[in-house]
C-alpha atoms as a PDB file:
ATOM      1  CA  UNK A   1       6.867 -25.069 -11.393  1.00  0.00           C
ATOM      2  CA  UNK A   2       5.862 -21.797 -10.406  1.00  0.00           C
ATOM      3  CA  UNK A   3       7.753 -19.845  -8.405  1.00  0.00           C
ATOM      4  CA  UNK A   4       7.820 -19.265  -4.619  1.00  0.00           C
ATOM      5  CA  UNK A   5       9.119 -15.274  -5.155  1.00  0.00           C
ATOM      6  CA  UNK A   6       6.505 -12.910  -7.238  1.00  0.00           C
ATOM      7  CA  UNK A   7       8.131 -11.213  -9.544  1.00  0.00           C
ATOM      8  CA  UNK A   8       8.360  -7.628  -8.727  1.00  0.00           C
ATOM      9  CA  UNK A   9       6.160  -4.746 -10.765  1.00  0.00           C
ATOM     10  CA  UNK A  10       9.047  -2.448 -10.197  1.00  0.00           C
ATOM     11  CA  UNK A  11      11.916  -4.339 -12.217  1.00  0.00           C
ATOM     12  CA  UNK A  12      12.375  -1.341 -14.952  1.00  0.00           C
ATOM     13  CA  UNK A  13      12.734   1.178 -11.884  1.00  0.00           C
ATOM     14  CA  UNK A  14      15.285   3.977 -12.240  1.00  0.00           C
ATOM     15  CA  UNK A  15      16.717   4.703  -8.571  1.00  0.00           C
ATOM     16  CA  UNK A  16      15.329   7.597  -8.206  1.00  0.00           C
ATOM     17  CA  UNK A  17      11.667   6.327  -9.061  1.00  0.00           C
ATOM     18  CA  UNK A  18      12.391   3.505  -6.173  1.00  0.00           C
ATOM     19  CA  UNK A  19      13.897   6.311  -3.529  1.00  0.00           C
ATOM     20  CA  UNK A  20      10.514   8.270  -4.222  1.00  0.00           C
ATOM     21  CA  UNK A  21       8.326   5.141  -3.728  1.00  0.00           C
ATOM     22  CA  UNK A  22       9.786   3.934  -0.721  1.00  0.00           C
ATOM     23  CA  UNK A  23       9.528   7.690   0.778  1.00  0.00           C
ATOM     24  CA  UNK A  24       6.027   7.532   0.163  1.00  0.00           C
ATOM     25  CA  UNK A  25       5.943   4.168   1.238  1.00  0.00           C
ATOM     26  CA  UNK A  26       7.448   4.965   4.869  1.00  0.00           C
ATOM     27  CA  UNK A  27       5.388   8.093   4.931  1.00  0.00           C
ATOM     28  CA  UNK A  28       1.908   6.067   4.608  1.00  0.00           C
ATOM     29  CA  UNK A  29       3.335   3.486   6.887  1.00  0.00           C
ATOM     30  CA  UNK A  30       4.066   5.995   9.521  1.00  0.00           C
ATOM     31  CA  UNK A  31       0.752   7.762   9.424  1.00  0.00           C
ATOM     32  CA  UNK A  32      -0.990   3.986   9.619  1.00  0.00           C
ATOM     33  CA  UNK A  33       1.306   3.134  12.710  1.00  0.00           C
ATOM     34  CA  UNK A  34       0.909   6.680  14.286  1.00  0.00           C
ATOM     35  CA  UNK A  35      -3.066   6.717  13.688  1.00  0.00           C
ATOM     36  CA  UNK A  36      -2.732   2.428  15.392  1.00  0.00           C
ATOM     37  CA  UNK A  37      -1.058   4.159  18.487  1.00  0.00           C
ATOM     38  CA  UNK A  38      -3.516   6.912  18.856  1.00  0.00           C
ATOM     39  CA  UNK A  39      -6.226   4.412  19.036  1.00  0.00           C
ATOM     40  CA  UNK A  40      -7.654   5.538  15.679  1.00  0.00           C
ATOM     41  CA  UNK A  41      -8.243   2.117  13.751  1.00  0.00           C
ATOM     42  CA  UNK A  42     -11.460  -0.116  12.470  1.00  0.00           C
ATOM     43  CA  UNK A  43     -12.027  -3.599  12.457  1.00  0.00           C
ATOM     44  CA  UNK A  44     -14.550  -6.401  10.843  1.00  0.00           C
ATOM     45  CA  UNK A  45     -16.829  -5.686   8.335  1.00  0.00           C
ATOM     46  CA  UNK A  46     -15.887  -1.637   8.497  1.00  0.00           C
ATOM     47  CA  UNK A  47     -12.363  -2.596   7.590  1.00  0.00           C
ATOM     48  CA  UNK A  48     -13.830  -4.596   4.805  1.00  0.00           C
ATOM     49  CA  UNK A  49     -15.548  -2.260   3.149  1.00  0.00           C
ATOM     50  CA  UNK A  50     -12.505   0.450   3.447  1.00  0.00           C
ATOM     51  CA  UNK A  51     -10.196  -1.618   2.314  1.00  0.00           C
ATOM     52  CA  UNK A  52     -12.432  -2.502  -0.568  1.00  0.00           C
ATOM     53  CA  UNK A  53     -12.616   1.103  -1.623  1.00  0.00           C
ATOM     54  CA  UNK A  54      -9.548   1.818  -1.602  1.00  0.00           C
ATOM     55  CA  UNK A  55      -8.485  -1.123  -3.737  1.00  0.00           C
ATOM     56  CA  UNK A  56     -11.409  -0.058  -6.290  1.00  0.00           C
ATOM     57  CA  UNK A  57      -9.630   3.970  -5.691  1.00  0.00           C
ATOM     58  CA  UNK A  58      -6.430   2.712  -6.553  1.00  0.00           C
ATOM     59  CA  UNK A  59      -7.448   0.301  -9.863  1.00  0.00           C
ATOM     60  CA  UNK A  60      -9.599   3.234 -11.365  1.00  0.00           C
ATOM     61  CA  UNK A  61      -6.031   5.805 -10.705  1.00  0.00           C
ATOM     62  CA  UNK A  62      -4.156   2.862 -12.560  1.00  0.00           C
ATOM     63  CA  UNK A  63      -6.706   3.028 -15.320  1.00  0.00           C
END
């Protein structure tokens, strides 16, 4: 049975490498809630294709 929990990506994570990640983390998240505030957001088929290029963005950095 598979389950119900993923198992995390950052397991082998030294402290400081998690610290750094969630700073960037609450950086990005308070630029996305800032910009949702100031009326600046897309929706439907725009938000679609932005999200799909920045999941393509992100797989070709991983490469």
């Amino acid at each position: 049975m598979a389950s119900a929990v993923p198992k995390s990506t950052h397991d082998d994570e030294k402290p400081v490498e998690r610290e750094a990640r969630l700073g960037r983390m609450r950086v990005f998240l308070n630029e996305g809630l800032a910009d949702i505030a100031a009326g600046r957001f897309i929706e439907g088929e725009e938000a679609d294709r932005w999200l799909e290029g920045e999941i393509a963005e992100a797989e070709d950095s991983a490469r």
